[in-house]
Protein backbone atom coordinates (compact mmCIF):
# COMPACT_ATOMS: atom_id res chain seq x y z
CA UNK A 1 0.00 0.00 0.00
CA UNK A 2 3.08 2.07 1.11
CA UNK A 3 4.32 1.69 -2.88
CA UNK A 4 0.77 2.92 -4.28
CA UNK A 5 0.72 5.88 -1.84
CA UNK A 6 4.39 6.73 -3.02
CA UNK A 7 3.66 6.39 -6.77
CA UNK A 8 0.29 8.43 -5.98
CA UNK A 9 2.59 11.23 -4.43
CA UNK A 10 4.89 11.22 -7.54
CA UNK A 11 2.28 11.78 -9.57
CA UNK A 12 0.80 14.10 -8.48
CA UNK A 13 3.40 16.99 -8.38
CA UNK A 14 1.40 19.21 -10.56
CA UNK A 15 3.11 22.18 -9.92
CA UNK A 16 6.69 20.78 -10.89
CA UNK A 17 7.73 22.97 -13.94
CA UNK A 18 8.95 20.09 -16.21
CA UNK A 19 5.39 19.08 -15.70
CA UNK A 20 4.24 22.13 -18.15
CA UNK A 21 6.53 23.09 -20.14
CA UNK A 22 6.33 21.07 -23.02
CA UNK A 23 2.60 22.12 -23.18
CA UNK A 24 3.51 25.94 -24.56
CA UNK A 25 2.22 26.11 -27.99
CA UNK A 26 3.83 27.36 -31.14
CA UNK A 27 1.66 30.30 -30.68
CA UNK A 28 2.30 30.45 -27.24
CA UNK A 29 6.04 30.21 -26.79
CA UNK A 30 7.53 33.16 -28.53
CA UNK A 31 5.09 35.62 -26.42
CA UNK A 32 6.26 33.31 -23.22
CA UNK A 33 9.86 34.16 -24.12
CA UNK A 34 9.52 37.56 -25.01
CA UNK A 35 8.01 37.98 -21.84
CA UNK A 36 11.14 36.74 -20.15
CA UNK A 37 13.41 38.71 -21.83
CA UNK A 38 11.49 41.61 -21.46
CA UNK A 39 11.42 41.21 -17.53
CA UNK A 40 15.30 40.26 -17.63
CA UNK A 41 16.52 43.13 -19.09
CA UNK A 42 13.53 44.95 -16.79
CA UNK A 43 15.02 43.10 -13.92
CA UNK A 44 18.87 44.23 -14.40
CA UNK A 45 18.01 48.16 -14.23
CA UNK A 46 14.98 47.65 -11.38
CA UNK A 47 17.18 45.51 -9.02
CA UNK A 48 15.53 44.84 -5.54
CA UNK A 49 16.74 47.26 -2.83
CA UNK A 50 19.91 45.69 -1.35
CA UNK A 51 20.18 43.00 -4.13
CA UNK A 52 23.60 43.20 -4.49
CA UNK A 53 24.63 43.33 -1.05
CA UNK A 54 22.25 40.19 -0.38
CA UNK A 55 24.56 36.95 -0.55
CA UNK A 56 25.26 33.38 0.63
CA UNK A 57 24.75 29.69 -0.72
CA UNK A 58 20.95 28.21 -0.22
CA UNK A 59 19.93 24.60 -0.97
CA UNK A 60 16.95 23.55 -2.27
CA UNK A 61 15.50 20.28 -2.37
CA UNK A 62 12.93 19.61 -5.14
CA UNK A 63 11.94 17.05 -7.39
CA UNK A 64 11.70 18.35 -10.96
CA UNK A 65 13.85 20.62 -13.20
CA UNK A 66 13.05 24.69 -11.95
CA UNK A 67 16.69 26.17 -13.43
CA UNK A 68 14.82 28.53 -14.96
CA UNK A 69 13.62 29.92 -11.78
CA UNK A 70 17.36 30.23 -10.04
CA UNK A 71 18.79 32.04 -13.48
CA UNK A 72 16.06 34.31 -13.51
CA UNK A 73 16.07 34.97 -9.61
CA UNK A 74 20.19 35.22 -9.47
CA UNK A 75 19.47 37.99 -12.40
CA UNK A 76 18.21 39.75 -9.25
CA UNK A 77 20.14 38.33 -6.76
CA UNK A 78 23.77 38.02 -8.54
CA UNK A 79 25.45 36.85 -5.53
CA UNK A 80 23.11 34.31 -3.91
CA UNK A 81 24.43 31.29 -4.75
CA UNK A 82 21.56 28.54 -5.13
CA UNK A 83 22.06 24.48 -4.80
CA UNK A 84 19.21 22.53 -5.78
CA UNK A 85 19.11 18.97 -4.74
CA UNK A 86 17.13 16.30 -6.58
CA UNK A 87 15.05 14.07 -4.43
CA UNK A 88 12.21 11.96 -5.55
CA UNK A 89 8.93 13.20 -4.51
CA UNK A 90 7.66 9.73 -3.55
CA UNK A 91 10.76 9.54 -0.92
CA UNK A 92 10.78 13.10 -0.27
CA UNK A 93 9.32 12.99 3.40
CA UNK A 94 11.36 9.91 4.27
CA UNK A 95 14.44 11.66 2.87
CA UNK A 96 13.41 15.00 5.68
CA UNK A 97 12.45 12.79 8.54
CA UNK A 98 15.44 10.23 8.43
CA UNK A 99 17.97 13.95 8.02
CA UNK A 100 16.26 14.94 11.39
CA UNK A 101 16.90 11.45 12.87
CA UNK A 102 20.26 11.49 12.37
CA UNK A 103 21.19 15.00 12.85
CA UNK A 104 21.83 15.89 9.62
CA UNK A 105 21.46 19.21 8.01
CA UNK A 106 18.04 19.91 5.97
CA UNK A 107 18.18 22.34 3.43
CA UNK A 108 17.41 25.64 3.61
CA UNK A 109 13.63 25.21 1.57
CA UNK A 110 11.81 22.53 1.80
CA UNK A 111 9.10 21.83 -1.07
CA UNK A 112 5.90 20.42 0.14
CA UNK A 113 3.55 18.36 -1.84
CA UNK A 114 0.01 18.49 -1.04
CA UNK A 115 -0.47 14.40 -0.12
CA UNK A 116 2.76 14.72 2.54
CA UNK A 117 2.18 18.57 3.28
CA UNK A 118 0.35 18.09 6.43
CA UNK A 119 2.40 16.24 7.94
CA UNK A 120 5.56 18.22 6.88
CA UNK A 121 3.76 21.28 8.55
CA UNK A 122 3.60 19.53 11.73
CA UNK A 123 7.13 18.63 12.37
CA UNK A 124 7.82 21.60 14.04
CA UNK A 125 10.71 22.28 11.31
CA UNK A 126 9.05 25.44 9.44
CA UNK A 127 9.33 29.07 9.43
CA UNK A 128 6.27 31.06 10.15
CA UNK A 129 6.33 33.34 7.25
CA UNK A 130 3.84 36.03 8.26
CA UNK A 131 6.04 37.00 11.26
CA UNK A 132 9.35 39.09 11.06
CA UNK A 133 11.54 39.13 8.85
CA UNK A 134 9.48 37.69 6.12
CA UNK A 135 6.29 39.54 6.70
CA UNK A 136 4.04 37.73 4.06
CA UNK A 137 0.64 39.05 3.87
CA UNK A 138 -2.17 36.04 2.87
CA UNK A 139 -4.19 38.52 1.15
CA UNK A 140 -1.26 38.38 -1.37
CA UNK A 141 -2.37 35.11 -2.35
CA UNK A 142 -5.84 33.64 -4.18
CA UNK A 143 -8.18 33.06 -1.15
CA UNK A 144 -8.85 29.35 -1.30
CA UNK A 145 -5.25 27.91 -1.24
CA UNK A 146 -4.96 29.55 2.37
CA UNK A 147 -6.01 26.83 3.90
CA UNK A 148 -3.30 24.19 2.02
CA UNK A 149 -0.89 26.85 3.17
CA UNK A 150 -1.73 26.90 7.17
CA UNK A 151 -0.88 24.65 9.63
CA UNK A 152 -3.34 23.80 12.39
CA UNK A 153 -2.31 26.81 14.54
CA UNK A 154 -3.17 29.07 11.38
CA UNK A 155 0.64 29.54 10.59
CA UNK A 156 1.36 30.02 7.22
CA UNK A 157 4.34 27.43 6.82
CA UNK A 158 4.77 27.56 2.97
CA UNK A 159 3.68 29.69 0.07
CA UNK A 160 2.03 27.51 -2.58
CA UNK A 161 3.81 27.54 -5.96
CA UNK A 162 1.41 27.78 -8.31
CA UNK A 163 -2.59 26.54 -8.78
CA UNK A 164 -4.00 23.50 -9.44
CA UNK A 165 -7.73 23.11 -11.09
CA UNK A 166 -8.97 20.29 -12.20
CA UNK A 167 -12.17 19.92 -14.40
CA UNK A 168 -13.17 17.33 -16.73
CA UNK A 169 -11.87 16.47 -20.04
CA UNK A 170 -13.90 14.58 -22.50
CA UNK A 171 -13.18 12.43 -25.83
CA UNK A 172 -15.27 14.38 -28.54
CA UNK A 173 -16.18 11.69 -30.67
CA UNK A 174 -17.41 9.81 -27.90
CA UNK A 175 -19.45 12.53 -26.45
CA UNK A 176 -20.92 13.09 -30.06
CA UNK A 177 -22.10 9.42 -30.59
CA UNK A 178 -23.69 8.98 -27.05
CA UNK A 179 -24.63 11.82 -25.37
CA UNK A 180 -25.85 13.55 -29.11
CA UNK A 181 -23.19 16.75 -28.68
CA UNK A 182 -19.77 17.39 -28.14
CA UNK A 183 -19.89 21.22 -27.68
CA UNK A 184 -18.86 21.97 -24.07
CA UNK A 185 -21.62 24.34 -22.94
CA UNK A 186 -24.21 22.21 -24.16
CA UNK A 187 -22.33 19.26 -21.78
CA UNK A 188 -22.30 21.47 -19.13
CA UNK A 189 -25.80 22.04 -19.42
CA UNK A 190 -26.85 18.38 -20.22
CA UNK A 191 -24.75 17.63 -17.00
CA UNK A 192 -25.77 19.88 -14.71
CA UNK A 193 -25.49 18.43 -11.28
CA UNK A 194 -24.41 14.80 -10.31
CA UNK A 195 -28.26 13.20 -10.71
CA UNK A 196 -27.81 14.54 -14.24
CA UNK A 197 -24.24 12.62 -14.93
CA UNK A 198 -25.14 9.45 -13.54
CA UNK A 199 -28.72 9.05 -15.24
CA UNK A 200 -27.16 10.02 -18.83
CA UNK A 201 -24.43 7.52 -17.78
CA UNK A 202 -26.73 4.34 -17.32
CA UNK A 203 -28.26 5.92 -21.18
CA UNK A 204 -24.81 5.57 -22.71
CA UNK A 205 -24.38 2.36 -21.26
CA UNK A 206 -27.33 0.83 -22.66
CA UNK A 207 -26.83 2.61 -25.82
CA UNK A 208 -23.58 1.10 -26.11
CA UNK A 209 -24.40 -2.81 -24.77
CA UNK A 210 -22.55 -1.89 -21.86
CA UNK A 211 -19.29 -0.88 -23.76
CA UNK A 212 -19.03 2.44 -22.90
CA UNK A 213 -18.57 4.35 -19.29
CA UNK A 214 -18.44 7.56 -18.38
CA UNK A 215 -15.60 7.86 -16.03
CA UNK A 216 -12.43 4.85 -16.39
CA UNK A 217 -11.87 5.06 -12.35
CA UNK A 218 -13.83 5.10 -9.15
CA UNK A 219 -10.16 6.90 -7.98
CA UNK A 220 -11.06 9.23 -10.65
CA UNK A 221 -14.81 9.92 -8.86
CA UNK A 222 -13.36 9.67 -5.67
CA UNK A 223 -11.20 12.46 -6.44
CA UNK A 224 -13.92 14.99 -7.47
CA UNK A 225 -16.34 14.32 -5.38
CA UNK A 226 -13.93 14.49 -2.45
CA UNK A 227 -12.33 17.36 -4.16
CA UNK A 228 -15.67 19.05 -4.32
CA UNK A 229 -16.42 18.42 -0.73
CA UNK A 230 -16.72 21.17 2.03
CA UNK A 231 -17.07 18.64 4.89
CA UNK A 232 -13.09 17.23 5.77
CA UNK A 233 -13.35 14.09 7.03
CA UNK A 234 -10.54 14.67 9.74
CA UNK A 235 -10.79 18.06 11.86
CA UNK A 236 -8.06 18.23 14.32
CA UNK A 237 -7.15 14.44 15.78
CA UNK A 238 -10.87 13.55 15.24
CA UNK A 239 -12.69 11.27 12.25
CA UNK A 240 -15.69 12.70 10.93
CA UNK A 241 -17.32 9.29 10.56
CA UNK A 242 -20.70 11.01 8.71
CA UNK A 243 -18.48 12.71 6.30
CA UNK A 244 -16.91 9.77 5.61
CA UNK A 245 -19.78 7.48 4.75
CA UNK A 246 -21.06 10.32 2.97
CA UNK A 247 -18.12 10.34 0.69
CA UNK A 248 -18.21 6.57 -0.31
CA UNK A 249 -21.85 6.49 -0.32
CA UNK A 250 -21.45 8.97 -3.45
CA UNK A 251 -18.66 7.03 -4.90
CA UNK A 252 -21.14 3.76 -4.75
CA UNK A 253 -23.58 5.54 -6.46
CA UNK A 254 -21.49 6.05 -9.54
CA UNK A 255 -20.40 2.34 -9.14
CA UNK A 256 -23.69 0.73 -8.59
CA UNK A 257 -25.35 2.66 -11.97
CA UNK A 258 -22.61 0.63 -13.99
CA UNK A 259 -21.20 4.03 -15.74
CA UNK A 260 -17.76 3.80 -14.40
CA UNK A 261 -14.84 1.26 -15.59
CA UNK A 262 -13.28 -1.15 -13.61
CA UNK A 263 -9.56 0.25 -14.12
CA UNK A 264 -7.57 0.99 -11.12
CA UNK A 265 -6.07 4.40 -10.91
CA UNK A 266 -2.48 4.70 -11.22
CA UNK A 267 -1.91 2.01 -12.91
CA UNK A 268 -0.18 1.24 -16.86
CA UNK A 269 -4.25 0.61 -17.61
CA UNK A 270 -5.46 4.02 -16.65
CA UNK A 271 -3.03 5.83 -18.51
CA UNK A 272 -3.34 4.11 -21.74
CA UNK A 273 -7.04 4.44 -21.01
CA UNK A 274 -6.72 8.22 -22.49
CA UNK A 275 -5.87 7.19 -25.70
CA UNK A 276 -7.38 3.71 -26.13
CA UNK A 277 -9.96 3.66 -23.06
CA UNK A 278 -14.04 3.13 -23.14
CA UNK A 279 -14.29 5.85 -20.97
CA UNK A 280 -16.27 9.83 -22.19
CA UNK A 281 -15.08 11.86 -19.08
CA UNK A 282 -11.59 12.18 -17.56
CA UNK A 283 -10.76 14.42 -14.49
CA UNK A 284 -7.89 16.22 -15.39
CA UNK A 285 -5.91 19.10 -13.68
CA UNK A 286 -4.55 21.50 -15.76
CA UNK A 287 -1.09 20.04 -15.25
CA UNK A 288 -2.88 16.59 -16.75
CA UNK A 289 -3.57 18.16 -20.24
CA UNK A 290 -0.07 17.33 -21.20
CA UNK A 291 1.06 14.47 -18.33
CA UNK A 292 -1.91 12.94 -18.80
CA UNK A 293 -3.84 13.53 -22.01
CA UNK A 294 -1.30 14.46 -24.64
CA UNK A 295 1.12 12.23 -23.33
CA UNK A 296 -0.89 9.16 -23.95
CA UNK A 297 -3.39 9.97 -26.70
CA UNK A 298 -0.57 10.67 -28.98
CA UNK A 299 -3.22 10.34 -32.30
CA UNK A 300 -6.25 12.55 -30.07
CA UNK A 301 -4.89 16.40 -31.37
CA UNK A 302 -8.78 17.64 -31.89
CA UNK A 303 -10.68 15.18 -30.19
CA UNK A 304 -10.43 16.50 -26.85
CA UNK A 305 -12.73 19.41 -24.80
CA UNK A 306 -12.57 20.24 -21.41
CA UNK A 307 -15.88 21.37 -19.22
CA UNK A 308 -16.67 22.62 -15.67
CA UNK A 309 -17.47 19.18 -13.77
CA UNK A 310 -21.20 18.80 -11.86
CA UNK A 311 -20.99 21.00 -8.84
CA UNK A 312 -17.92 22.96 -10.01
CA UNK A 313 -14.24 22.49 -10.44
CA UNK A 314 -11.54 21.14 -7.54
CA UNK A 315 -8.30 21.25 -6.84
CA UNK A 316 -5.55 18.64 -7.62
CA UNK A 317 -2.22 18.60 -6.39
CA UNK A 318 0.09 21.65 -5.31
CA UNK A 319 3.62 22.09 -4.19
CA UNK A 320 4.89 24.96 -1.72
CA UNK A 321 7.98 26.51 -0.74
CA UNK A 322 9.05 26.83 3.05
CA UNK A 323 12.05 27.95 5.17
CA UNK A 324 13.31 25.81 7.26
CA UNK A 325 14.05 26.57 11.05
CA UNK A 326 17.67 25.63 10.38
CA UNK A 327 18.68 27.48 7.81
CA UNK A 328 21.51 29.86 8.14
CA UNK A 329 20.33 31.97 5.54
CA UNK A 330 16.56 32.39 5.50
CA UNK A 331 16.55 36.10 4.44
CA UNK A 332 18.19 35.19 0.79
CA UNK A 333 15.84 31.76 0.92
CA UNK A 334 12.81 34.34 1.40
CA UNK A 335 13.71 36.24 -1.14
CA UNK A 336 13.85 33.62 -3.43
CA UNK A 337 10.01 32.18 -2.60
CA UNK A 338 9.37 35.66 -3.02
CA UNK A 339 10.58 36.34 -6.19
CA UNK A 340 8.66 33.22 -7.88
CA UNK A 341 5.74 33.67 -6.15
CA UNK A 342 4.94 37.32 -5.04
CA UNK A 343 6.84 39.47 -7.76
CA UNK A 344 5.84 40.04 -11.45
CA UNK A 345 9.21 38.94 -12.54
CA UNK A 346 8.09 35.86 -11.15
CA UNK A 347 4.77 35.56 -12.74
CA UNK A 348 7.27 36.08 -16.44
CA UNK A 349 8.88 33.17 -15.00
CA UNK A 350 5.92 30.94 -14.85
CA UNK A 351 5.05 32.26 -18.21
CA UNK A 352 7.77 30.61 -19.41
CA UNK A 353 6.89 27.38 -17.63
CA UNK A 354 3.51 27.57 -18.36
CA UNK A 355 2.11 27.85 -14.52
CA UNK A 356 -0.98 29.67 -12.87
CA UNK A 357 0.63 31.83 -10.63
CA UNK A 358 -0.91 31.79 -6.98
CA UNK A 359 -0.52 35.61 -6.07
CA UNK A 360 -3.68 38.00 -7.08
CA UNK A 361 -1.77 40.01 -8.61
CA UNK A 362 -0.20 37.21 -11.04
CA UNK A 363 -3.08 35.42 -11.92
CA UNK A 364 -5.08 38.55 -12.90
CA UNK A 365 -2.72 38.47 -16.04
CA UNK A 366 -4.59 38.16 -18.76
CA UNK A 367 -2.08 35.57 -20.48
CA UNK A 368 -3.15 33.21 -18.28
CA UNK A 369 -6.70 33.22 -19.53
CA UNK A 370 -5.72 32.69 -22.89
CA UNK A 371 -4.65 29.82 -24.74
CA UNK A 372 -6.58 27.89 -27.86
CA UNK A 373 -5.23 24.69 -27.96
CA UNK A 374 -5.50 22.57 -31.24
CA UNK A 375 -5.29 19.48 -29.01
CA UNK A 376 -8.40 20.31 -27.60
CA UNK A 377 -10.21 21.36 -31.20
CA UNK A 378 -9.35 25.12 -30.79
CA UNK A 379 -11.05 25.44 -27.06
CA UNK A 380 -9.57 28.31 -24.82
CA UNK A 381 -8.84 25.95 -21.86
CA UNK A 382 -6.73 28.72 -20.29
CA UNK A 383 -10.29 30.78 -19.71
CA UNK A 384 -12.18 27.30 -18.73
CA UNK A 385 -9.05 26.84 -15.82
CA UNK A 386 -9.39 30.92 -14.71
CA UNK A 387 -12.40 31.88 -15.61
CA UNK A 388 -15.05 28.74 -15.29
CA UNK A 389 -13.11 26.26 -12.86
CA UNK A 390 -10.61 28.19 -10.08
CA UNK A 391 -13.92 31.10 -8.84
CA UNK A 392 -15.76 27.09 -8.07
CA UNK A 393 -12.80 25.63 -6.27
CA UNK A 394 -12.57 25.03 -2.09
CA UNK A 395 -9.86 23.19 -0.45
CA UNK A 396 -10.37 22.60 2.75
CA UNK A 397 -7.68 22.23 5.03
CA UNK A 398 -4.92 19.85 5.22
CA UNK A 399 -3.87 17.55 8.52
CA UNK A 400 -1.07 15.91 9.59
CA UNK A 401 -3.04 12.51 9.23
CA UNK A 402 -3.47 13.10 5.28
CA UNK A 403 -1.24 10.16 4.54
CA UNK A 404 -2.62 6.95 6.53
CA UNK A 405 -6.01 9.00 5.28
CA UNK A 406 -4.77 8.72 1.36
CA UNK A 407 -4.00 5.08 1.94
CA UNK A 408 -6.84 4.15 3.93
CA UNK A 409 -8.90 5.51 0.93
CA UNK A 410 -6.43 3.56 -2.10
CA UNK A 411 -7.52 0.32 0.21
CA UNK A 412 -11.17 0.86 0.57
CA UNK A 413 -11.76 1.84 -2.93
CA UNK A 414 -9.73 -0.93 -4.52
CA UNK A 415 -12.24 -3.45 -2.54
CA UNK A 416 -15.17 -1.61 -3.37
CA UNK A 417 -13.66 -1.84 -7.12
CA UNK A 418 -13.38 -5.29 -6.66
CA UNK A 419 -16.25 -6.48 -5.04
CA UNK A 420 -19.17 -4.36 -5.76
CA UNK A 421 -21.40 -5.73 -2.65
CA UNK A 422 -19.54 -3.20 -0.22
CA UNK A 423 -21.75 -0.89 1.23
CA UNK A 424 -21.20 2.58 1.89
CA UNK A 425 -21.30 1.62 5.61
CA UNK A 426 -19.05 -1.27 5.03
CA UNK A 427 -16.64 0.92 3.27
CA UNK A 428 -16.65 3.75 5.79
CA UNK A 429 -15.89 1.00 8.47
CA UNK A 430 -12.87 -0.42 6.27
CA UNK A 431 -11.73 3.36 6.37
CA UNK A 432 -12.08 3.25 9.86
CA UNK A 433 -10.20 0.20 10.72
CA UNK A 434 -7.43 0.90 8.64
CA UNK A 435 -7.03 4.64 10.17
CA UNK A 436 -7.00 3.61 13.48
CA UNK A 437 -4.37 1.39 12.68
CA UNK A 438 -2.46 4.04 11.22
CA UNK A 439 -3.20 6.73 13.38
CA UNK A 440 -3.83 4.67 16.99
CA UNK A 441 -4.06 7.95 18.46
CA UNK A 442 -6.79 9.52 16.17
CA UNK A 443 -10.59 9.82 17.85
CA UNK A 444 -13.43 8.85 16.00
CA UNK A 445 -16.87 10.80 16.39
């Protein structure tokens, strides 16, 4: 379970840069670039008050490629030095905790994906970055990450790197034959709450003698309708046990009306389900138009559109940046998170990578709204992702049980995959079990 959790966690990085990159368009990329070198050349006659006199060697310790954001902050900062150190994001935690164990030295930022983030933010190892000398103000930041940036004392711990929404993408042609359209505001409207979904769902299914679903995963369903929630399961060190059933009760819905495919999430089946799968619908972050979609439905360029799900849009995945307690040189490490996250020659920067920034300011660029893709039959995703999705997303907040939580959930829905007699009540006692067993000291209500 450990292994499925891990791979789970590597996936799931949305916010890496490498992740995006590749997804810049020929139309896209030389106004990305220009951008940069605009804000470069910007940069080297605007440099930050006491730039030059600002120096020192930081480490880093990160999972994907992000040179571009040490050239273009060391453009500011000439004599920062910056070491980045690569570390797996599935072994990332067990890399911080077993440095602490043995007294070794942890880097001066720490990333922190949103499946391990809780409990990072509860080691006691983090800077509070709202007091002195950082002085970050929250209202800097689009409203409903807050709470993925807080720990339980309401310290903001990290600054989140960039946003995450996740709506649905759809296989045109299949939308077309069975549901009679494949225009996305006339899905949207066909679709327009859950009820809606699952009843059109059990139509394609006959339609099709059974060969067609709407969704390849219940992990896929699980992840929007818990996504979608505003009811955590865990508050505190205490089990919401209603909000729990209430969860998988929704999740058996979808499974019991036969419109969902057996696949298992995460696995070589699911991806290849993109480009050879039974399935309509596929939740997909924005991050997951080019891991995801493009990656594996090499022959799909025009077959693709992308809609607002059934109760609005969620949130999937996330990385932040944090100081550690340690560090010998958190000024220069704050004004690195700073600079790619709070400063418009950080929002060029994730131009260039092709990230939502997370600070007001930078997402209110209207760059970031645009973007027909040719993949997706000419759409403007960007304006689905900024416009349509992020105003319907709410994340509620993390805990430092969220990992015995995500693998207490992988268990209970593979058995409900595989044996479709478990109840919502059975399954929310399976959850049980298996989180008291990973968290003894967790209270159930």
């Amino acid at each position: 379970m450990f292994t499925a959790v891990s791979l789970a966690v590597s996936l799931l990085v949305g916010c890496g840069p490498t992740q995006q990159k590749n997804e810049t368009t020929a139309t896209t990329a030389p106004e990305a670039d220009d951008a940069k070198k605009g804000t470069a050349t910007a940069a080297g006659d605007t440099t930050a008050e006491g730039a030059e006199e600002l120096s020192g060697k930081l480490t880093i310790w990160w999972w994907a490629d992000q040179m571009e954001i040490i050239e273009d902050f060391q453009k500011l900062y000439p004599n920062v030095e910056v070491e980045p150190v690569m570390i797996d994001a599935g072994d990332y935690l067990t890399k911080v905790q077993s440095t602490i164990a043995s007294g070794g030295q942890l880097p001066d930022i720490l990333m922190g994906e949103l499946s391990f983030r809780g409990k990072l933010f509860s080691m006691d190892i983090l800077e509070n970055l709202e007091a002195e000398p950082y002085n970050f103000d929250r209202t800097q930041v689009v409203d409903y990450l807050i709470p993925a940036m807080t720990d339980e004392n309401d310290q903001v711990l990290g600054i989140e790197t960039c946003q995450s929404p996740a709506g649905m993408a759809y296989k045109r042609d299949l939308a077309k034959e069975y549901l009679g359209t494949d225009d996305p505001e006339e899905l949207e409207a066909m679709l327009k709450d859950w009820d809606s979904f699952i009843e059109k769902g059990k139509e394609v299914s006959e339609k099709s003698g059974n060969k067609i679903t709407m969704i390849p995963s219940l992990g896929d369903v699980y992840y929007m309708i818990n996504g979608q929630s505003k009811a955590p399961r865990i508050s505190g060190d205490t089990i919401d046990m209603a909000a729990v059933t209430d969860t998988f009760a929704q999740v058996a819905k979808f499974r019991d009306a036969g419109i969902v495919d057996k696949i298992v999430q995460w696995t070589p089946a699911w991806f290849s389900a993109y480009g050879s799968g039974n399935s309509i619908f596929y939740p997909t972050a924005c991050w997951g138009v080019v891991d995801y979609v493009k990656a594996n439905d090499e022959q799909g360029k025009g077959n693709w559109g992308l809609i607002v799900p059934p109760s609005g849009g969620f949130n999937w995945g996330g990385t932040t940046m944090s100081i550690t307690k340690s560090s010998e040189n958190k000024l220069a490490a704050w004004k690195l998170i700073e600079f790619y996250n709070l400063t418009k020659e950080g929002t060029e920067t994730k131009k260039v990578l092709q990230l939502i920034p997370t600070s007001k300011d930078g997402a209110s660029d209207p760059y970031f709204a645009e973007g027909e893709d040719e993949f997706f039959a000419g759409q403007n995703i960007g304006e689905v992702w900024m416009n349509r999705v992020i105003p319907t997303i709410h994340i509620n907040p993390i805990t430092k049980y969220d990992i015995p939580d995500v693998m207490a959930v992988e268990l209970v829905l593979s058995s409900m995959n595989a044996d479709t007699s478990i109840t919502a009540e059975q399954a929310a006692e399976l959850y049980k079990q298996e989180m008291e067993n990973g968290a003894p000291e967790i209270t159930v209500k």
